[in-house]
Protein backbone atom coordinates (compact mmCIF):
# COMPACT_ATOMS: atom_id res chain seq x y z
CA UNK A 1 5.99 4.82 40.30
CA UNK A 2 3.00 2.56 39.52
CA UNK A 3 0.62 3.95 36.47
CA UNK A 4 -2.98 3.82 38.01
CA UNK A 5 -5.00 2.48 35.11
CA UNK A 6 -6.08 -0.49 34.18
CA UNK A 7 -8.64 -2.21 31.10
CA UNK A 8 -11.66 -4.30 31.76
CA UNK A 9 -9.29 -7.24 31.72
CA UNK A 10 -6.47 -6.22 32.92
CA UNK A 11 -8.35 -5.18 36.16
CA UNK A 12 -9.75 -9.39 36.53
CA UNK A 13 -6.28 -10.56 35.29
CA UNK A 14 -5.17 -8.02 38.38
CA UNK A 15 -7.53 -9.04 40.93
CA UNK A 16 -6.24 -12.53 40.09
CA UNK A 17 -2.86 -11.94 41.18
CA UNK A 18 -4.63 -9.65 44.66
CA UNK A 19 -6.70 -12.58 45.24
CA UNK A 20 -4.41 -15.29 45.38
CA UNK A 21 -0.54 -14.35 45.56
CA UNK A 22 1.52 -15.10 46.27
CA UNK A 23 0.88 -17.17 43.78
CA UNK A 24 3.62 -19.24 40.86
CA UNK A 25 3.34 -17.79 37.56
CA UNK A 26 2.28 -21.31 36.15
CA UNK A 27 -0.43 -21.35 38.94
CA UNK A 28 -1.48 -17.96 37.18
CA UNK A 29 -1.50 -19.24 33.74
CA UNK A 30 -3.85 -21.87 34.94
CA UNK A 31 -6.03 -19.26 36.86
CA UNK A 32 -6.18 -16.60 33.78
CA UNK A 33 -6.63 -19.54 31.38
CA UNK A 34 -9.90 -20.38 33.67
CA UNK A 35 -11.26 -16.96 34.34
CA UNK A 36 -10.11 -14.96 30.81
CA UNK A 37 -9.53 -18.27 28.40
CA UNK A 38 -6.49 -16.82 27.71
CA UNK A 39 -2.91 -18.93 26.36
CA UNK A 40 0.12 -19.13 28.82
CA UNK A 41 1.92 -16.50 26.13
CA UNK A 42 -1.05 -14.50 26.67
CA UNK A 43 -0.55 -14.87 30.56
CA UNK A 44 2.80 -13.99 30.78
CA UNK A 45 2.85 -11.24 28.18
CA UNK A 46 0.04 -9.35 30.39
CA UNK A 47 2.30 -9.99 33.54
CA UNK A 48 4.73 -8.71 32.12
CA UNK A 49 3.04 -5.09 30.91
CA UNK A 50 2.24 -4.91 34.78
CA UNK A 51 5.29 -5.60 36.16
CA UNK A 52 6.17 -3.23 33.66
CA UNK A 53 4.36 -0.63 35.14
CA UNK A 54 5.56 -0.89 38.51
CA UNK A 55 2.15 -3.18 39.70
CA UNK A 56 3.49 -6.63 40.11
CA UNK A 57 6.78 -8.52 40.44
CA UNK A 58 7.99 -11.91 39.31
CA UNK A 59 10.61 -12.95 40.81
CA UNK A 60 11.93 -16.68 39.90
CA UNK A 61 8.93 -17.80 39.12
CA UNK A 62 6.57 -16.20 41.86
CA UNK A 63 4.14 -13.39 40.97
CA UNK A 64 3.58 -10.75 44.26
CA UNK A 65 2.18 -6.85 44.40
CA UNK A 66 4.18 -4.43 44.86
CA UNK A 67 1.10 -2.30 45.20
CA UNK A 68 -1.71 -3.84 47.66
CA UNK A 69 -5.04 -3.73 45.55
CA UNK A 70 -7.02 -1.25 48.26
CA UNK A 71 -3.98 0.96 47.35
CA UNK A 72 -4.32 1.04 43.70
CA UNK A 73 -8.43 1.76 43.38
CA UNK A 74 -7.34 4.72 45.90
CA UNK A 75 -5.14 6.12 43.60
CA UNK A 76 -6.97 5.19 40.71
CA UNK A 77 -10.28 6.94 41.86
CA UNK A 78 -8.00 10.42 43.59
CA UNK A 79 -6.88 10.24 39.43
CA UNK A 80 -10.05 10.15 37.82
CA UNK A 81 -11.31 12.94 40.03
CA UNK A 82 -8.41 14.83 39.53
CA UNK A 83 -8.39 14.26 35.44
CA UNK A 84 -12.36 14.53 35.39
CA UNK A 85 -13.30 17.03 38.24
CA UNK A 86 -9.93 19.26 38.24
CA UNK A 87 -9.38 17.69 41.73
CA UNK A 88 -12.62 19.08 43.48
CA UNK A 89 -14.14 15.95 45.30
CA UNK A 90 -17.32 18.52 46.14
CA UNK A 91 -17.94 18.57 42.16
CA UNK A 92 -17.00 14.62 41.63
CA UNK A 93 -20.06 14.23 44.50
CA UNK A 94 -22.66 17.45 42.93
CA UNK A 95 -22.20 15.68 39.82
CA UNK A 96 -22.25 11.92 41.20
CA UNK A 97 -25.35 13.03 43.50
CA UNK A 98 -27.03 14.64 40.37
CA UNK A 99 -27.31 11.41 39.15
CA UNK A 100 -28.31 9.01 41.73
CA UNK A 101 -30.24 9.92 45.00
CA UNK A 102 -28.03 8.72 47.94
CA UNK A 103 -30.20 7.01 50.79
CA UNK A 104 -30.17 8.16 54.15
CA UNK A 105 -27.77 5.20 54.94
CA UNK A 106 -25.25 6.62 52.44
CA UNK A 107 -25.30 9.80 53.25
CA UNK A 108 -24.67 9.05 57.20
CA UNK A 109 -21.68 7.00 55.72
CA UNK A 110 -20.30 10.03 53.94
CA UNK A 111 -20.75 12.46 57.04
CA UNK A 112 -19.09 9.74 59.11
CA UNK A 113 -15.91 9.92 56.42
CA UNK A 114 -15.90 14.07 56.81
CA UNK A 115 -16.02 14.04 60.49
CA UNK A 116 -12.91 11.52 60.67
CA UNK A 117 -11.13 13.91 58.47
CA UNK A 118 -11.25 16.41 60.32
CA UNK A 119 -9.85 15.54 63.02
């Protein structure tokens, strides 16, 4: 199973890979060397960590997901509210709202979201 957090950079070096695989793992030294001014050792060492962790594959020389990126910020943000708000997305939103006053736009958004769910 995939781990569901990522760094600063490993989240570009990620969106890298989403953005343009499949993609040769020389074509993603060049891209991270671009983007992050990081080495080819650098590169592959990274890759490697997320393969690792069940995010990526390499497989003879071609980098792929093995988790689509729409996938991964889903289970990333159910995580955080679950390590931050004990799994109560009412409290993730009091506290969220507390913060920053959602426009009329948003909040039709967000009622739009509830009503699908319950069908």
């Amino acid at each position: 199973m995939a781990e569901y957090r990522l760094g600063e950079v490993e989240s570009i070096f990620a969106d890298i890979i989403w953005k343009n695989e499949p993609l040769t793992s020389r074509r993603l030294a060049e891209l991270a060397e671009q983007r992050l001014n990081w080495k080819r050792t650098t590169t592959y060492t990274i890759l490697k960590r997320l393969c690792d962790r069940g995010l990526f594959q390499n497989q003879e020389g071609t980098v792929t997901s093995l988790v689509r990126r729409e996938e991964f910020y889903a289970r990333q943000s159910e995580q955080f509210v679950e390590d931050t708000f004990q799994g109560s997305l009412p409290a993730f939103l009091a506290a969220f709202g507390s913060r920053k006053k959602l426009s009329d736009a948003e909040i039709d958004e967000l009622q739009k979201v509830i009503d699908s769910m319950r069908g």
